[in-house]
N, C-alpha and C. Protein backbone atom coordinates (compact mmCIF):
# COMPACT_ATOMS: atom_id res chain seq x y z
N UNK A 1 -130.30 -26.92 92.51
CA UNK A 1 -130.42 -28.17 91.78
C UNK A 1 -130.98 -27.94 90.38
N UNK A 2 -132.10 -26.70 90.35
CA UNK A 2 -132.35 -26.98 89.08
C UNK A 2 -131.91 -26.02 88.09
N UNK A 3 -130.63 -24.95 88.72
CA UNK A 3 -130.10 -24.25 87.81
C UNK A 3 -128.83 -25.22 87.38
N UNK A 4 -128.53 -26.54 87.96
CA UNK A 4 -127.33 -27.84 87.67
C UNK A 4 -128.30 -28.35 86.67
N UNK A 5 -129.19 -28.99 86.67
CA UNK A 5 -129.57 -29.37 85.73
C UNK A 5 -130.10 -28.64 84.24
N UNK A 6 -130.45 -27.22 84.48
CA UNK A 6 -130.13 -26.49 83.22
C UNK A 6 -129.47 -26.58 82.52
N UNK A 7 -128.11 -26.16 83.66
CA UNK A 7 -126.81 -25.69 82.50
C UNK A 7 -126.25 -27.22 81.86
N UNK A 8 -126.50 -28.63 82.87
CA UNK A 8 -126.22 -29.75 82.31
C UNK A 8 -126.43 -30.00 80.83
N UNK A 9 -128.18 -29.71 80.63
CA UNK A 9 -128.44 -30.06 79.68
C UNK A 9 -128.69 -28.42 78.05
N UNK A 10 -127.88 -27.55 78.75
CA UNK A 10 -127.53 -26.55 77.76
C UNK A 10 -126.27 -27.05 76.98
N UNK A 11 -125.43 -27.62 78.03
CA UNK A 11 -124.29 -27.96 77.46
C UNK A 11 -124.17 -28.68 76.76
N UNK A 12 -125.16 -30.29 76.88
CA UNK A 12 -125.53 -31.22 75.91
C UNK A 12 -125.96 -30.47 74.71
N UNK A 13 -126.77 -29.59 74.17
CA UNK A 13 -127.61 -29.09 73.56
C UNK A 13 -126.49 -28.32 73.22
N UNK A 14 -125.22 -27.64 73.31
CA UNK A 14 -124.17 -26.96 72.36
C UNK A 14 -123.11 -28.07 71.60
N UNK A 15 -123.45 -29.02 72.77
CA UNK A 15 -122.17 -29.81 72.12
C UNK A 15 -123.07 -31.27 70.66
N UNK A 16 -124.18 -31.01 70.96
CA UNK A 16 -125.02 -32.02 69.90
C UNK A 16 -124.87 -30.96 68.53
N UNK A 17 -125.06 -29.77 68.57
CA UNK A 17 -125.23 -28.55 67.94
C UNK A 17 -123.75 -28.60 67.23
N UNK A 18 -122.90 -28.66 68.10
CA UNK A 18 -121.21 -28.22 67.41
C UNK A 18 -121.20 -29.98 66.39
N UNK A 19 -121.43 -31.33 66.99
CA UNK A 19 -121.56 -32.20 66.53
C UNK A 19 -122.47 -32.10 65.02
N UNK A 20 -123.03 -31.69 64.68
CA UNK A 20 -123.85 -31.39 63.70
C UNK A 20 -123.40 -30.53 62.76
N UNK A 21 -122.58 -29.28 63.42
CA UNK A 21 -122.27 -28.50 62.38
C UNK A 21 -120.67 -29.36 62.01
N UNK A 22 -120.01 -30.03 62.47
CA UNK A 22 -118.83 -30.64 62.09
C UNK A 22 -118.76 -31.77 61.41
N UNK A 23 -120.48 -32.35 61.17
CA UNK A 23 -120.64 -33.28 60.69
C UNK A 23 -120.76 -32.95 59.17
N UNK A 24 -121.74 -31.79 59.22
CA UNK A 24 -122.06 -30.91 58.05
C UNK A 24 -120.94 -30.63 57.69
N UNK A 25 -120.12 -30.18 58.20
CA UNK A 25 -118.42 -29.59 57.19
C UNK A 25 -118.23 -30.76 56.61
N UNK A 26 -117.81 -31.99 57.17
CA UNK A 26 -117.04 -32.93 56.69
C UNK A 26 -118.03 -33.50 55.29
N UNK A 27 -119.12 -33.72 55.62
CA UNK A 27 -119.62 -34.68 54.51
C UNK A 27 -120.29 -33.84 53.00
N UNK A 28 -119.79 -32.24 53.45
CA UNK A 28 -119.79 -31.17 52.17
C UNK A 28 -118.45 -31.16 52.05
N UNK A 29 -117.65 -31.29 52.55
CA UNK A 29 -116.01 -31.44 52.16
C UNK A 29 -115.59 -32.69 50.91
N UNK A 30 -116.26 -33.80 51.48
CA UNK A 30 -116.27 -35.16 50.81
C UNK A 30 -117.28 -35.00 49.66
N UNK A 31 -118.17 -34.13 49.84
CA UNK A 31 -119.30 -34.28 48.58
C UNK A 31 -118.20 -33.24 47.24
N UNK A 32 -117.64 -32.17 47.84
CA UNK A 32 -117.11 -31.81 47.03
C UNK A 32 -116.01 -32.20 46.46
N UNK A 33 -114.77 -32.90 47.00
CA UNK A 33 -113.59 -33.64 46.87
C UNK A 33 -114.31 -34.54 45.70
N UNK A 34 -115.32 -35.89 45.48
CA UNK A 34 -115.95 -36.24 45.14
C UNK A 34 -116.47 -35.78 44.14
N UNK A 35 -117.08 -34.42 43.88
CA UNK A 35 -117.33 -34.13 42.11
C UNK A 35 -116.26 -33.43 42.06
N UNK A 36 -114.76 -33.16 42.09
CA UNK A 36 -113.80 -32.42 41.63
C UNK A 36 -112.60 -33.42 41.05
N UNK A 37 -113.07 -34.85 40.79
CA UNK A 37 -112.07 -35.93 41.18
C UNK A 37 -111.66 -35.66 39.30
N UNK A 38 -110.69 -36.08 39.24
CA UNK A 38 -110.57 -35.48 37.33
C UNK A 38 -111.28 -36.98 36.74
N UNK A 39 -111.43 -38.65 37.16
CA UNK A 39 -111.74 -39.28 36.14
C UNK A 39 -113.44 -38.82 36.28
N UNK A 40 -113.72 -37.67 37.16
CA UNK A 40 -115.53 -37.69 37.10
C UNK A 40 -116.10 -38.44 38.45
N UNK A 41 -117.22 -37.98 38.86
CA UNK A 41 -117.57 -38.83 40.11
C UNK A 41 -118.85 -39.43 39.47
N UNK A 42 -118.91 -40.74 40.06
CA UNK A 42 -120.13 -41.28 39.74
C UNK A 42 -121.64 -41.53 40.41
N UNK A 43 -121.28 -40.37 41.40
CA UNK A 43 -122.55 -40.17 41.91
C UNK A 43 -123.54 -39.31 41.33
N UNK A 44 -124.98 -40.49 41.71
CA UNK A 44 -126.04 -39.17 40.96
C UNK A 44 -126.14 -38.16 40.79
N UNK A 45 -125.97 -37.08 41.99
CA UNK A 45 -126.25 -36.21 41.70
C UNK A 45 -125.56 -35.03 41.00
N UNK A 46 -123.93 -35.62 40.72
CA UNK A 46 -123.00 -34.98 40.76
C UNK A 46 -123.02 -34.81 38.78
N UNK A 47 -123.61 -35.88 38.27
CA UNK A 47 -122.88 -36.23 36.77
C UNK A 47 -123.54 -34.75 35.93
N UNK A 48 -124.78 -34.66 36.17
CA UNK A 48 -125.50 -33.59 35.41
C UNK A 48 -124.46 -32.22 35.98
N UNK A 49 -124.15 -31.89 36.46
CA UNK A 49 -123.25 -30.68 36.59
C UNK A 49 -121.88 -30.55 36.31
N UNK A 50 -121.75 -32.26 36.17
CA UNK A 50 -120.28 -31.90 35.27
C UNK A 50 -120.20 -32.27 33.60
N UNK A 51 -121.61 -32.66 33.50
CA UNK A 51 -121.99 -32.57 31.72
C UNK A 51 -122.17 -30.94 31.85
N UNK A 52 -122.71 -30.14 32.33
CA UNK A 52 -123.37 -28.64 32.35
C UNK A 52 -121.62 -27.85 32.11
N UNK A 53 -120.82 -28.33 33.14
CA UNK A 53 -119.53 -27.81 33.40
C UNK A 53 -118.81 -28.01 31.76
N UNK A 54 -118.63 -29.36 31.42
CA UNK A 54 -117.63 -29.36 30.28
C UNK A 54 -118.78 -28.90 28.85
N UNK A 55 -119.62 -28.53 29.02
CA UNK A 55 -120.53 -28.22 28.02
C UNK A 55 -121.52 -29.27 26.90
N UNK A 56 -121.45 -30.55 27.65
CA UNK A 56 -122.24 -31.82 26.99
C UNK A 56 -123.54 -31.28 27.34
N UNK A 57 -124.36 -31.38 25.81
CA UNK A 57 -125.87 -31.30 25.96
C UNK A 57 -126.15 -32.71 26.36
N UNK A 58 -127.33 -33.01 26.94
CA UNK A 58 -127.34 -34.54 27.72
C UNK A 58 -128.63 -34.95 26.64
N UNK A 59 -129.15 -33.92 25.40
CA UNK A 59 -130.03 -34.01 24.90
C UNK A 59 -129.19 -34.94 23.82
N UNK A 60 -128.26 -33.94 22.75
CA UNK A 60 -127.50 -34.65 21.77
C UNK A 60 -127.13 -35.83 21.78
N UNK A 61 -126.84 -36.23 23.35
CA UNK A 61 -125.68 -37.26 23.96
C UNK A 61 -127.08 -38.41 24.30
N UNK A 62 -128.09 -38.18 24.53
CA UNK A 62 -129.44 -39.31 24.04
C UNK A 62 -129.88 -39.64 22.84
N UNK A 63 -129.97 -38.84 21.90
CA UNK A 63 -130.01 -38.69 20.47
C UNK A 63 -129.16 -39.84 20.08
N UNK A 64 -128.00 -39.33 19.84
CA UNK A 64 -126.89 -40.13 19.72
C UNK A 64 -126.02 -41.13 19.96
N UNK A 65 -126.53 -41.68 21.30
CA UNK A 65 -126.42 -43.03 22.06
C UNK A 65 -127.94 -43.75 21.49
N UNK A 66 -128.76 -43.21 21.15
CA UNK A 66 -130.24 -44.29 20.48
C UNK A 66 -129.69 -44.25 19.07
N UNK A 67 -129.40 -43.42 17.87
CA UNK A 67 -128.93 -44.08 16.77
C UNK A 67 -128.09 -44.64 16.96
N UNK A 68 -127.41 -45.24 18.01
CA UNK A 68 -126.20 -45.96 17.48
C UNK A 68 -126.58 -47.77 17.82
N UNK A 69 -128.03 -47.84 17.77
CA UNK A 69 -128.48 -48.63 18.56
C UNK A 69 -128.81 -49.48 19.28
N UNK A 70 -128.80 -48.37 20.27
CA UNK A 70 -128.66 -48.73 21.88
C UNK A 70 -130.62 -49.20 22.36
N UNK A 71 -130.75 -50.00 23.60
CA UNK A 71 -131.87 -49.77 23.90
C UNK A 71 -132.62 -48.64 23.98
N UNK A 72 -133.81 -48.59 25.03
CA UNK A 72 -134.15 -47.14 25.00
C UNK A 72 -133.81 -46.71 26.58
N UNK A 73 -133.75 -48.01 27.25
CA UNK A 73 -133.00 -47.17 28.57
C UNK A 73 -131.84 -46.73 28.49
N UNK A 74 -131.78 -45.71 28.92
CA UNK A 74 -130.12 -45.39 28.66
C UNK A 74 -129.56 -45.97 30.08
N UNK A 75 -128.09 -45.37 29.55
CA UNK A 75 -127.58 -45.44 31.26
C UNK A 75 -127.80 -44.57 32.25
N UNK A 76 -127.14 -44.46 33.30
CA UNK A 76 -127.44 -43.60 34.53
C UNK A 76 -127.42 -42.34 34.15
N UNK A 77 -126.84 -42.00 33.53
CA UNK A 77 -126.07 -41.07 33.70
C UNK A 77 -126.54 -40.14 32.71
N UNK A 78 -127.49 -40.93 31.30
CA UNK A 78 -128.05 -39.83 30.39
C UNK A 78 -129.45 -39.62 31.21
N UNK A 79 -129.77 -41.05 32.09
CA UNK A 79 -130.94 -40.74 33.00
C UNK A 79 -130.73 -39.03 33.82
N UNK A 80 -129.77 -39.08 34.45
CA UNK A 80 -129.55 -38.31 35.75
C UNK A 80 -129.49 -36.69 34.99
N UNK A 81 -129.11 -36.57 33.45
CA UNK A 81 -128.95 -35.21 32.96
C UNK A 81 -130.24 -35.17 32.33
């Protein structure tokens, strides 16, 4: 009886495990699909690495969005670089 209930709950414990790692593929699959999109993705975390990628300083690009004048919050996105 209690080598049935071992292997019961080993098996739970591979298949929560395989559940996890397939969860992990998919939603790094989608995170990447997502910053590779050509109009740009607009998720946080994604914008600063594709200013880094096409070579936008996020410094110039604050500079230059306040003389043109703008408030002092910027948008997200000079926030996020």
């Amino acid at each position: 009886m209690i080598a049935h209930a071992w292997h019961t709950s080993r098996l739970l414990q591979c298949a929560a495990v395989v559940s996890l790692l397939i969860l992990s593929i998919l939603f790094v699959g989608v995170g990447a699909k997502n910053a590779l999109l050509p109009s740009g993705s607009h998720d946080l975390q994604w914008t600063p690495s594709r200013d880094l990628i096409a070579g936008v300083n996020p410094y110039e690009n604050f500079i230059q969005w306040r003389d043109d004048g703008h408030e002092l919050t910027p948008p997200h996105f000079l926030n996020q670089s």
